[in-house]
C-alpha atoms as a PDB file:
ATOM      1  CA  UNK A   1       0.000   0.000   0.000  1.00  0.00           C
ATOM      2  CA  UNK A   2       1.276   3.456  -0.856  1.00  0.00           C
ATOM      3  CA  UNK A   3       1.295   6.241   1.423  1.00  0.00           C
ATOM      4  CA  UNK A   4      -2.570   6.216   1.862  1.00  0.00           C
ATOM      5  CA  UNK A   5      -1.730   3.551   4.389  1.00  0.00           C
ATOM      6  CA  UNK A   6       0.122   5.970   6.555  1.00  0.00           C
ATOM      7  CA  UNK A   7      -3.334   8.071   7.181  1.00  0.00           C
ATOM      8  CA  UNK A   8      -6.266   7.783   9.390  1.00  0.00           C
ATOM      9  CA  UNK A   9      -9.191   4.858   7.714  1.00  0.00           C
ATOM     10  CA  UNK A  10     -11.613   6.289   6.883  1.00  0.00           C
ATOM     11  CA  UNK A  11     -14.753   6.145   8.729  1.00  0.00           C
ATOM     12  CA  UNK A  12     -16.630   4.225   6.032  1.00  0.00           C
ATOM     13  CA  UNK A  13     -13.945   1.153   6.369  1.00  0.00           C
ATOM     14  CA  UNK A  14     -14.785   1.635  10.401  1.00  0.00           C
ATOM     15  CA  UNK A  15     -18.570   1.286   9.869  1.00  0.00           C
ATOM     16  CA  UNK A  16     -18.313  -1.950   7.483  1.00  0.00           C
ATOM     17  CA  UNK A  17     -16.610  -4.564   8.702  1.00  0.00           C
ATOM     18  CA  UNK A  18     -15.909  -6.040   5.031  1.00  0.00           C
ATOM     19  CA  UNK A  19     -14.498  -2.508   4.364  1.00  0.00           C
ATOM     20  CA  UNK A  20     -12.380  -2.351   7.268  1.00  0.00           C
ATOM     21  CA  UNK A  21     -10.949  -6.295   6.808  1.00  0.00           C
ATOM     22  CA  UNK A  22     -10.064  -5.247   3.579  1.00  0.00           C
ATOM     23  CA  UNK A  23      -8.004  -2.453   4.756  1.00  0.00           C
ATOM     24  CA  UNK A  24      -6.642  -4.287   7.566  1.00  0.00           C
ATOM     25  CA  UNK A  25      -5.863  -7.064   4.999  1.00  0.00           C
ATOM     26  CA  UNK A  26      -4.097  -4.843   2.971  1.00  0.00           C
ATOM     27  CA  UNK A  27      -2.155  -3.312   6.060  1.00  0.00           C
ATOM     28  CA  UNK A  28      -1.015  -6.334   7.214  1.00  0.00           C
ATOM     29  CA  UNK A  29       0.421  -7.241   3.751  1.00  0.00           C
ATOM     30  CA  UNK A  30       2.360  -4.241   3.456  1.00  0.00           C
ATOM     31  CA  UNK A  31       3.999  -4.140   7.392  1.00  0.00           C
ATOM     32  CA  UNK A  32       4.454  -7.675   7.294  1.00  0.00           C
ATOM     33  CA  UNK A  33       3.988  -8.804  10.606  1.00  0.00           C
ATOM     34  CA  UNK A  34       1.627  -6.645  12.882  1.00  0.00           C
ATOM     35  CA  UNK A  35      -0.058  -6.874  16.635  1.00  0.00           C
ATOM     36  CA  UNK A  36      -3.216  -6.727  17.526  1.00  0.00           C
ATOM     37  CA  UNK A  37      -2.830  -3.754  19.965  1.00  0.00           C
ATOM     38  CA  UNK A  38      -1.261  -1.505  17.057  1.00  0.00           C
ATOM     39  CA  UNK A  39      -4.467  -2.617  14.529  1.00  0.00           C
ATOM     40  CA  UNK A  40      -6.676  -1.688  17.294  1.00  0.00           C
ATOM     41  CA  UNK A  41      -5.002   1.373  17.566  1.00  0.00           C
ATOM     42  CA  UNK A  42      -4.703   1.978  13.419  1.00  0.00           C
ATOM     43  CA  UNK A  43      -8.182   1.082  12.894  1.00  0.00           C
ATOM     44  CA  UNK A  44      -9.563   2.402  16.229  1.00  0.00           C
ATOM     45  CA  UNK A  45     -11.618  -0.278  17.398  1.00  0.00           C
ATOM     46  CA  UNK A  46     -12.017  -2.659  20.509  1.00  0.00           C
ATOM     47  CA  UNK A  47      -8.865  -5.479  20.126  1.00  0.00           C
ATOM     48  CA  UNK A  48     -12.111  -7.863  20.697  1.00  0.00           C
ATOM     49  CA  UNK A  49     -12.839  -6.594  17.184  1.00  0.00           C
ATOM     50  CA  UNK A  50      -9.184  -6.800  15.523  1.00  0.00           C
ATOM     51  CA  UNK A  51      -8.991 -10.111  16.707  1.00  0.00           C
ATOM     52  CA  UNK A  52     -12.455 -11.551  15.319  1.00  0.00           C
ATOM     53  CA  UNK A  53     -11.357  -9.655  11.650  1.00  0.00           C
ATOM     54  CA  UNK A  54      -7.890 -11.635  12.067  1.00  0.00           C
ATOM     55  CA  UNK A  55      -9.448 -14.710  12.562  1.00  0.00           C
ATOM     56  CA  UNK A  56     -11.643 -13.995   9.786  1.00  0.00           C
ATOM     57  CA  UNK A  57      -8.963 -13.497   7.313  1.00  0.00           C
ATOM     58  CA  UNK A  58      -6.944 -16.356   8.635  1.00  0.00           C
ATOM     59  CA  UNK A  59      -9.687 -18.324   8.176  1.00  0.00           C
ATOM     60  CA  UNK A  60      -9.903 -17.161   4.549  1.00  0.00           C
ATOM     61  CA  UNK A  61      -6.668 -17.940   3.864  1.00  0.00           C
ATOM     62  CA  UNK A  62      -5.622 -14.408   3.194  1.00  0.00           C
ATOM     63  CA  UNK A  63      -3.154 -14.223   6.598  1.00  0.00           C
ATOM     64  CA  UNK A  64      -1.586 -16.042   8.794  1.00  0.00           C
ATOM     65  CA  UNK A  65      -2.938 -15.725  12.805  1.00  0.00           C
ATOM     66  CA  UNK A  66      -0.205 -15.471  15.040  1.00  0.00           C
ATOM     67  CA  UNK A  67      -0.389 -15.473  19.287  1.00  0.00           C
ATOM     68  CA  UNK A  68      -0.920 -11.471  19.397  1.00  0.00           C
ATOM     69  CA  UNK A  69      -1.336 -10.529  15.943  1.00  0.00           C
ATOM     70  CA  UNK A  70      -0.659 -11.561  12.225  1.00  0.00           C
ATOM     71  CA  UNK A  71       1.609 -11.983   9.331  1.00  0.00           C
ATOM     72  CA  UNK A  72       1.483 -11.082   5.517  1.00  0.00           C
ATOM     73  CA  UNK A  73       1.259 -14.432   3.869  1.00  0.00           C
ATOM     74  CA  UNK A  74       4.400 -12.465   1.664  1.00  0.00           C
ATOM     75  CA  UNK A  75       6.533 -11.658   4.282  1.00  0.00           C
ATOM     76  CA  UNK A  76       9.501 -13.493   5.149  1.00  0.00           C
ATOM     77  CA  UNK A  77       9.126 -14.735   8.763  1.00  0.00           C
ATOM     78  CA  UNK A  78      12.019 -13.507  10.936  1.00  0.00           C
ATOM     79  CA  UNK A  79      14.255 -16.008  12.562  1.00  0.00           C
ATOM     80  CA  UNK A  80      12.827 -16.496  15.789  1.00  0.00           C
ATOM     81  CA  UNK A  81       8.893 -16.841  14.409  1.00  0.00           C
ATOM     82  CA  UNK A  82       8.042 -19.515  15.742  1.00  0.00           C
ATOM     83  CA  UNK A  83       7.822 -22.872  13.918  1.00  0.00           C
ATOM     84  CA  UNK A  84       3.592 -23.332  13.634  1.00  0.00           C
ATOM     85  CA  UNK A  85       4.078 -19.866  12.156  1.00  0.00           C
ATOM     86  CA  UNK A  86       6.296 -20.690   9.701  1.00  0.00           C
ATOM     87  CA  UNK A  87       5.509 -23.637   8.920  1.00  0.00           C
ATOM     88  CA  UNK A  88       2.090 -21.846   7.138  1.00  0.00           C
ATOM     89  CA  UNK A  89       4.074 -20.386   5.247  1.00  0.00           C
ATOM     90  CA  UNK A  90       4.579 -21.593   1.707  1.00  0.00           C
ATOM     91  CA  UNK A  91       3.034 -24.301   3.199  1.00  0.00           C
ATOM     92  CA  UNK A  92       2.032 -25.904  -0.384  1.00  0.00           C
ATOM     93  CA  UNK A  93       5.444 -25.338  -1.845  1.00  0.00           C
ATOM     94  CA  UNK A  94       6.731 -27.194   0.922  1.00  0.00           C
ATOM     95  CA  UNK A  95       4.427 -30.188   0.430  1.00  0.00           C
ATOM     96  CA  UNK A  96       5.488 -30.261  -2.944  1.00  0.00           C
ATOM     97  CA  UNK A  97       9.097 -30.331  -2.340  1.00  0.00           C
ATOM     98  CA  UNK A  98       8.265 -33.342   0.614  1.00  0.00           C
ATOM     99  CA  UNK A  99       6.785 -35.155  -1.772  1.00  0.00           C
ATOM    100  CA  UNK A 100       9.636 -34.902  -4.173  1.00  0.00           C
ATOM    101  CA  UNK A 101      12.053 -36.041  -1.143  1.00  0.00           C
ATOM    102  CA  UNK A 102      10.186 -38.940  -0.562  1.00  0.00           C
ATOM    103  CA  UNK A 103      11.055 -40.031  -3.503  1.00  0.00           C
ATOM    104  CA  UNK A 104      14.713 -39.968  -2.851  1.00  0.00           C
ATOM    105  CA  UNK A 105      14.571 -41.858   0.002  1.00  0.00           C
ATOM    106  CA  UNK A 106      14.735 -45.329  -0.636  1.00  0.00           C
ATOM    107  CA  UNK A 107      13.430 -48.074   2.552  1.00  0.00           C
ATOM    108  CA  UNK A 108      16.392 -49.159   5.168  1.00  0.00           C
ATOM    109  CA  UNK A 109      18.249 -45.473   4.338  1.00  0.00           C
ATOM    110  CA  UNK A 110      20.102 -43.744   7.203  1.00  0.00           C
ATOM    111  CA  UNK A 111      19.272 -40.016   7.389  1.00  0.00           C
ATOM    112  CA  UNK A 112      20.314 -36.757   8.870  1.00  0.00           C
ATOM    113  CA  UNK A 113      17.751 -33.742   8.998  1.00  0.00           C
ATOM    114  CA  UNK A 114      17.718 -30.132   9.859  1.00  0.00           C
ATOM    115  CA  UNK A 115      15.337 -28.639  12.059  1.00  0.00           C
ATOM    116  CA  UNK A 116      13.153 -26.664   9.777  1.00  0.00           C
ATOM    117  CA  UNK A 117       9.678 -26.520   8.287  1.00  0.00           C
ATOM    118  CA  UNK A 118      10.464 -27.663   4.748  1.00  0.00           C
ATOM    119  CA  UNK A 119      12.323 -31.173   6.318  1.00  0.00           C
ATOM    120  CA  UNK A 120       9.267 -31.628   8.916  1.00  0.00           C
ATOM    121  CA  UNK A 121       7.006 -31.486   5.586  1.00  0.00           C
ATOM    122  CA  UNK A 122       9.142 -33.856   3.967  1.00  0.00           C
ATOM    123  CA  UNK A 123       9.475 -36.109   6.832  1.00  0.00           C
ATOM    124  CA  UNK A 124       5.967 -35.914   6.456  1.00  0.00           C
ATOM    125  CA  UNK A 125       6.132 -37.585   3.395  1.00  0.00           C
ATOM    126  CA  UNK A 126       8.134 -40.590   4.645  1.00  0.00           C
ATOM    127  CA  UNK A 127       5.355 -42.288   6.565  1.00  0.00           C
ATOM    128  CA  UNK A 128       5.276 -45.119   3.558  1.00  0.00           C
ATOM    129  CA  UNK A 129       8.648 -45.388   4.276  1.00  0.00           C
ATOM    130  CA  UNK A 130      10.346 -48.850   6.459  1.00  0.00           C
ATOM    131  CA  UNK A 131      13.435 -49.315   8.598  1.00  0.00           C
ATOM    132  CA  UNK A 132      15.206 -45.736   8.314  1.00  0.00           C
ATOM    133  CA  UNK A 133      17.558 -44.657  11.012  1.00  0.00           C
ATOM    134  CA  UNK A 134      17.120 -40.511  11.585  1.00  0.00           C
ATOM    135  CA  UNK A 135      19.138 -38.558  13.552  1.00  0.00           C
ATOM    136  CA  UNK A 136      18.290 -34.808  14.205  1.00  0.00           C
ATOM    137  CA  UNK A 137      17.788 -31.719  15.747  1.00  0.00           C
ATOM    138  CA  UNK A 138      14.382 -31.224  15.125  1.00  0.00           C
ATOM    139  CA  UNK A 139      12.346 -31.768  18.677  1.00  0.00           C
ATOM    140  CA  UNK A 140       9.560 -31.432  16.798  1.00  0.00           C
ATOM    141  CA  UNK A 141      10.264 -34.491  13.955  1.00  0.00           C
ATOM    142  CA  UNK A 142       9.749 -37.696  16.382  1.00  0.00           C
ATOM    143  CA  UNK A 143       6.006 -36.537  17.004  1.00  0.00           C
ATOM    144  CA  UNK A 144       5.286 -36.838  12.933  1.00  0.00           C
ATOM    145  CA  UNK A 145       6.719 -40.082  12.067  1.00  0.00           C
ATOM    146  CA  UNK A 146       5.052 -43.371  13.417  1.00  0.00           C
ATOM    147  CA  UNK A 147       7.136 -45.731  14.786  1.00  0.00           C
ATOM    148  CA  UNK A 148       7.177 -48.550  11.855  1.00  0.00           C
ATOM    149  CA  UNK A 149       8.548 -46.373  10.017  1.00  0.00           C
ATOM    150  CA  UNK A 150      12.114 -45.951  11.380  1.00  0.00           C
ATOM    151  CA  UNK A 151      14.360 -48.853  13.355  1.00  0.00           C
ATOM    152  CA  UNK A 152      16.345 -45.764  14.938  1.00  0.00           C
ATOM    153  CA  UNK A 153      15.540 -42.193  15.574  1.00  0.00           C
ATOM    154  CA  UNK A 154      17.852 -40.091  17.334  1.00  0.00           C
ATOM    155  CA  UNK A 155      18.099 -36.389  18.702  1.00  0.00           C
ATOM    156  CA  UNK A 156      21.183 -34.313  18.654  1.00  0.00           C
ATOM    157  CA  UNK A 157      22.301 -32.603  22.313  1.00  0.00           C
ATOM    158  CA  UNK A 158      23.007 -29.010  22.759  1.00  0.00           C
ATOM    159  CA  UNK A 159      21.433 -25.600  23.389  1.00  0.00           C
ATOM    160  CA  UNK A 160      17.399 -25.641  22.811  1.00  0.00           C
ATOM    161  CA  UNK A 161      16.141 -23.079  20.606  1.00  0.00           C
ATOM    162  CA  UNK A 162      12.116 -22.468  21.891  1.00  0.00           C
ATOM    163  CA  UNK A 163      11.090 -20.816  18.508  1.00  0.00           C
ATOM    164  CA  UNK A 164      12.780 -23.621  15.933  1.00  0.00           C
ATOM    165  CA  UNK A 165      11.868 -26.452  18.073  1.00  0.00           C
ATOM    166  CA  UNK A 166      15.782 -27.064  18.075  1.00  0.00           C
ATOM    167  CA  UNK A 167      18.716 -27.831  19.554  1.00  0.00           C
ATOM    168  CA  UNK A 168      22.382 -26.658  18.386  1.00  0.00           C
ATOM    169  CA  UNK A 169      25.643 -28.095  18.782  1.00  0.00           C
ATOM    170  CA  UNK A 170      27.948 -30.960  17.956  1.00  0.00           C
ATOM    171  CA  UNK A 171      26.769 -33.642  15.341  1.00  0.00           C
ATOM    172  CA  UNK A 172      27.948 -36.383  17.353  1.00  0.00           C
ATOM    173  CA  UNK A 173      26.618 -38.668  20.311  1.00  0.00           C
ATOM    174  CA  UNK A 174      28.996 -39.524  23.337  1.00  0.00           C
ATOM    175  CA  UNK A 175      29.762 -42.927  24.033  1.00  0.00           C
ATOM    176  CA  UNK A 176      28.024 -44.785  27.065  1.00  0.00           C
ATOM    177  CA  UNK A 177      31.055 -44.593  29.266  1.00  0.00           C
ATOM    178  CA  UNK A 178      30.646 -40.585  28.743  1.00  0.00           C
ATOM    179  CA  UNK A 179      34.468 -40.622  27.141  1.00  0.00           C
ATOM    180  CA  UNK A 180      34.821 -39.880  23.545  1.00  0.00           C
ATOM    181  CA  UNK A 181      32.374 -39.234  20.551  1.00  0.00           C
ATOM    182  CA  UNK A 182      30.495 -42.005  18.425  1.00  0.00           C
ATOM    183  CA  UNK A 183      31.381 -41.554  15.077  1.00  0.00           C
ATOM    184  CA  UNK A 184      28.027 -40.771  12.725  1.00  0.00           C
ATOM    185  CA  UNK A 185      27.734 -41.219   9.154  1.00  0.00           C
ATOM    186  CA  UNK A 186      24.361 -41.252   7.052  1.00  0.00           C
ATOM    187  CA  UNK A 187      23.356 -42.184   3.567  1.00  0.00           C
ATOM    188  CA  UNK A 188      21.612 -38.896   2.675  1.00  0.00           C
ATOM    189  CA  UNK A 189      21.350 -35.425   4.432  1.00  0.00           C
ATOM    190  CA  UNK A 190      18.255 -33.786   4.073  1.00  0.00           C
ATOM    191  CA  UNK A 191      19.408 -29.941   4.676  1.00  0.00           C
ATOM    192  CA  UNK A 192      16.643 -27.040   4.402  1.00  0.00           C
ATOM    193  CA  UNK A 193      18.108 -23.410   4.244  1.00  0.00           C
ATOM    194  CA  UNK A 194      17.010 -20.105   4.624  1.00  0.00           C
ATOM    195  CA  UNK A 195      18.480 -18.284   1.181  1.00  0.00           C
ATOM    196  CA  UNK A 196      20.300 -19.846  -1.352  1.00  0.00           C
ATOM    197  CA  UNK A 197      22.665 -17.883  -4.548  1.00  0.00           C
ATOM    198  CA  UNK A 198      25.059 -17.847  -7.312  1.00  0.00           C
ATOM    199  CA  UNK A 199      27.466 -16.064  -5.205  1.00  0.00           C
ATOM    200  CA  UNK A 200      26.873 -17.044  -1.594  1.00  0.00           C
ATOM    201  CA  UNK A 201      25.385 -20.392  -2.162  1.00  0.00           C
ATOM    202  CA  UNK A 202      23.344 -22.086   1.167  1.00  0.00           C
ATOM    203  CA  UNK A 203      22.960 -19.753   3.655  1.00  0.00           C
ATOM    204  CA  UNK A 204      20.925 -18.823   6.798  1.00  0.00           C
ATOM    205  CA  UNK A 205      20.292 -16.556   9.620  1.00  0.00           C
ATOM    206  CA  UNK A 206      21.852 -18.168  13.012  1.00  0.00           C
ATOM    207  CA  UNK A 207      25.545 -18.600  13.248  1.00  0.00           C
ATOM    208  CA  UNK A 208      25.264 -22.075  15.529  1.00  0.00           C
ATOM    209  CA  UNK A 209      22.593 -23.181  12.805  1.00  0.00           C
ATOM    210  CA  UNK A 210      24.704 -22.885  10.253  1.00  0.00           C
ATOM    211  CA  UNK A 211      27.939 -24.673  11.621  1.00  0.00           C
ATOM    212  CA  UNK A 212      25.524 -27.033  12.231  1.00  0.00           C
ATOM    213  CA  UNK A 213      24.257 -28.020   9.020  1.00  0.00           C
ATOM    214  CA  UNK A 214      27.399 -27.546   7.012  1.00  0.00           C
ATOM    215  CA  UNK A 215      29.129 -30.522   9.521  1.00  0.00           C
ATOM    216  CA  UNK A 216      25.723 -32.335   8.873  1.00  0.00           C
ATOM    217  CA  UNK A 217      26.665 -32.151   5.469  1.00  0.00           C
ATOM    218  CA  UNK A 218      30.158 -33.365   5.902  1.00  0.00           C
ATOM    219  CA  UNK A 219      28.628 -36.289   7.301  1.00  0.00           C
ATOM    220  CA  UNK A 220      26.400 -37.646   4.456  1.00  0.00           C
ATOM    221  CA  UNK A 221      27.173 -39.479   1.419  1.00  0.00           C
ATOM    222  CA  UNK A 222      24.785 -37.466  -0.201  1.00  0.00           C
ATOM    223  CA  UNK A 223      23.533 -34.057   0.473  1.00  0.00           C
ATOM    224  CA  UNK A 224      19.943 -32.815  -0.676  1.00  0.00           C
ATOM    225  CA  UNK A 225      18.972 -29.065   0.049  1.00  0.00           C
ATOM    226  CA  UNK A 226      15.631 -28.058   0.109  1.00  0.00           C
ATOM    227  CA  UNK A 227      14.266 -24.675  -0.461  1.00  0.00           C
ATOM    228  CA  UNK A 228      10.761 -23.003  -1.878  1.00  0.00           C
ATOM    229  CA  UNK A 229      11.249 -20.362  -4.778  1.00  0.00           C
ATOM    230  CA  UNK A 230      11.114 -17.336  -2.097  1.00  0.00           C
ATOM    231  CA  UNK A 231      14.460 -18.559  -1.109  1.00  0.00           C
ATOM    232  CA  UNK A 232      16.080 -17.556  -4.609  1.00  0.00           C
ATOM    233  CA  UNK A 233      18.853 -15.081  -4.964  1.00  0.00           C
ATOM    234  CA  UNK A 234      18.942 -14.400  -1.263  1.00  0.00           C
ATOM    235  CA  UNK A 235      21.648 -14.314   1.231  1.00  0.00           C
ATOM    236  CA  UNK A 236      21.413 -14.512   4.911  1.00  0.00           C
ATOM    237  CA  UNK A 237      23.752 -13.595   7.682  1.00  0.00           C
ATOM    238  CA  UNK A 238      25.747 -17.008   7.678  1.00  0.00           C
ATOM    239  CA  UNK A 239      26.463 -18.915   4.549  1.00  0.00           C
ATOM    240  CA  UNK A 240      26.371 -23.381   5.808  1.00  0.00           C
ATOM    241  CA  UNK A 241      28.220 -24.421   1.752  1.00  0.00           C
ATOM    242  CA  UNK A 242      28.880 -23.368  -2.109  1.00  0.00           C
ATOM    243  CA  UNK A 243      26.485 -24.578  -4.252  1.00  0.00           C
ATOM    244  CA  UNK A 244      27.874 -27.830  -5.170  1.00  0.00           C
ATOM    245  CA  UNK A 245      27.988 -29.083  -1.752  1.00  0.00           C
ATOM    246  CA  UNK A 246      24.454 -30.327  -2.604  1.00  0.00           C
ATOM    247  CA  UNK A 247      24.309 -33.374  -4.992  1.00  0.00           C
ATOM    248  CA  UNK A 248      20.400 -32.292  -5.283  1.00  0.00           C
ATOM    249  CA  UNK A 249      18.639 -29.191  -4.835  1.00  0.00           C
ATOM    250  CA  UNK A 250      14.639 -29.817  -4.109  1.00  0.00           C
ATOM    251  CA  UNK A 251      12.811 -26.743  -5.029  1.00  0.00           C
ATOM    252  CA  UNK A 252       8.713 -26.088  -5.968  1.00  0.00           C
ATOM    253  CA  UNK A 253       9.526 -24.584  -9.135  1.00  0.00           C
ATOM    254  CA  UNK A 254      12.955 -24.339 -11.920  1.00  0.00           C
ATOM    255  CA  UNK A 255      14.787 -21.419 -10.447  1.00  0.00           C
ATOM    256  CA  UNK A 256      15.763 -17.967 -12.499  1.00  0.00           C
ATOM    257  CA  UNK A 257      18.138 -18.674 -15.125  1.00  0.00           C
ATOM    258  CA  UNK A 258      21.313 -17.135 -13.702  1.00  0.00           C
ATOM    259  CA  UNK A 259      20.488 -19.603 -10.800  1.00  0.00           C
ATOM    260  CA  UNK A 260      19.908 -22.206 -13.125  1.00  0.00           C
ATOM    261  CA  UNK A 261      23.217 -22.375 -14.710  1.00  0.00           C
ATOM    262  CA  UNK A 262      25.166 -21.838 -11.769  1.00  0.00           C
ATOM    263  CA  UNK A 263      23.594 -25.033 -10.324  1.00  0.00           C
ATOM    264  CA  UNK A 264      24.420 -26.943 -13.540  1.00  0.00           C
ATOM    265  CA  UNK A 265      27.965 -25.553 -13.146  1.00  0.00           C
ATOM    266  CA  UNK A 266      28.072 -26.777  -9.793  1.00  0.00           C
ATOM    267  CA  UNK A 267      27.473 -30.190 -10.725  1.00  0.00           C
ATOM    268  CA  UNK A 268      23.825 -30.081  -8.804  1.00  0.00           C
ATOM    269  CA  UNK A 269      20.958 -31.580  -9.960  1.00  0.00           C
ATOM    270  CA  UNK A 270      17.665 -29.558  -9.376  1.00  0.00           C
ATOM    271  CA  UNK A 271      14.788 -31.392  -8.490  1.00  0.00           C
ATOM    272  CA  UNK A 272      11.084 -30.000  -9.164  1.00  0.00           C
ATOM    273  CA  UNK A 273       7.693 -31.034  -9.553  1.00  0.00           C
ATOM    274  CA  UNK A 274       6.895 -32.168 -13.555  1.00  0.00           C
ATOM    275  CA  UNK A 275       4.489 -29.558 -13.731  1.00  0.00           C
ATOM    276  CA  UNK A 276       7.247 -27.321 -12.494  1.00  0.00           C
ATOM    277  CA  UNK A 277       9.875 -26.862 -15.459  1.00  0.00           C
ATOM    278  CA  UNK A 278      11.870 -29.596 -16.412  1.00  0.00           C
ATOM    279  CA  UNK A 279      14.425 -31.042 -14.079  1.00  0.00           C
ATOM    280  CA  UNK A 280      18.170 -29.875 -14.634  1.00  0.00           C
END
């Protein structure tokens, strides 16, 4: 919205409710992510009443309800949103890209994954799936898989994260005597990141995160990053690897062209729905 937003609604959008949802609506997408006390204040009525119109337009798909207010469907979530927020968004890319996963998971594989909406919506997709071993440091993973599907699932130690539903440190697990590290390595890493580019390849917003990932990486005989289209030609504060780190890139749709060839270049195959663009 253009500068119109910055004055006082007029008191036709405060007499009709569908007047004033649509301007709230509109307000919402433009800010990004708002509270219900400032709306109330904007739109100068009862939060009783800001909150019903939220709901509303939740409920019509057009935002996204959040404890205390809302967020623009467009925005980017900031890093510490927390995960049932997040996870909304791009919610349908990221069942897309799960179900592309799925299929390159084969039965009996060992896994790493990332905490991070786009692997929980994958994991999602593995429920056909027998006899994986998982390790992660997702705390919120165990609670979607049943347990046929896995023989193993483990949970990485370290510093708990409320808002990711994560924990960050080491990728390792100590030995029973408490002396020394188990050494881990997995069939496939299933890495989700925040921004991905020619220049700065996989990259995302927490430092510990990041470390993280990239040693998950290391790990793996086979690395595939996932990512929805809003993550193109971004960077973020921390990069985890170059582009051809990944041996596939998982994506809802074929990325811009520069992108494109720079993945080809890399070596990386880019994996997208058929009705997507072809794969590369």
């Amino acid at each position: 919205m253009s500068a119109s937003t910055e004055q006082t609604v007029d008191d036709g959008a405060r007499r009709l409710p569908a007047g004033r949802k649509a301007a709230l609506a509109a307000y919402v997408a433009e800010v990004g992510q708002v509270t219900v006390a400032r709306l109330a204040k904007r739109f100068d009525v009862s939060a009783d009443t800001i909150r019903r119109d939220l709901d509303a337009l939740d409920a019509d798909g057009v935002i996204i309800r959040t404890h205390g207010g809302a967020v623009s469907l467009s925005a980017f979530p900031k890093p510490d949103t927390g995960l049932e927020v997040r996870s909304r968004v791009q919610a349908s890319a990221k069942d897309r890209i799960g179900a592309l996963v799925a299929g390159l998971v084969p039965d009996g594989a060992s896994l790493i994954v990332n905490a991070g909406t786009t692997t929980l919506a994958a994991v999602r997709h593995l429920r056909d799936h027998r006899d994986l071993t998982i390790a992660t440091n997702s705390l919120a993973l165990p609670a979607e898989l049943p347990a046929k599907v896995f023989r193993d699932l483990y949970v990485f130690g370290g510093a708990v994260r409320p808002s990711a539903q994560a924990t960050v440190g080491p990728v390792a697990f100590p030995v029973m005597s408490g002396r020394g590290e188990v050494d881990i390595r997995c069939d496939i890493a299933l890495i989700c990141v925040g921004a991905v580019s020619q220049d700065a390849g996989y990259s995302t917003s927490n430092l510990g995160e990041a470390a993280m990932m990239a040693e998950m990486m290391g790990r793996a005989a086979q690395v595939a990053v996932l990512a929805d289209s809003t993550k193109f030609n971004r960077r973020l504060f921390a990069q985890v690897a170059e582009l051809g780190r990944a041996d596939w890139f998982v994506t809802d749709t074929m990325p811009p062209d520069d992108l494109t060839e720079a993945f080809h270049a890399a070596g990386v195959e880019i994996v997208v729905p058929k009705d997507g663009g072809d794969e590369g």
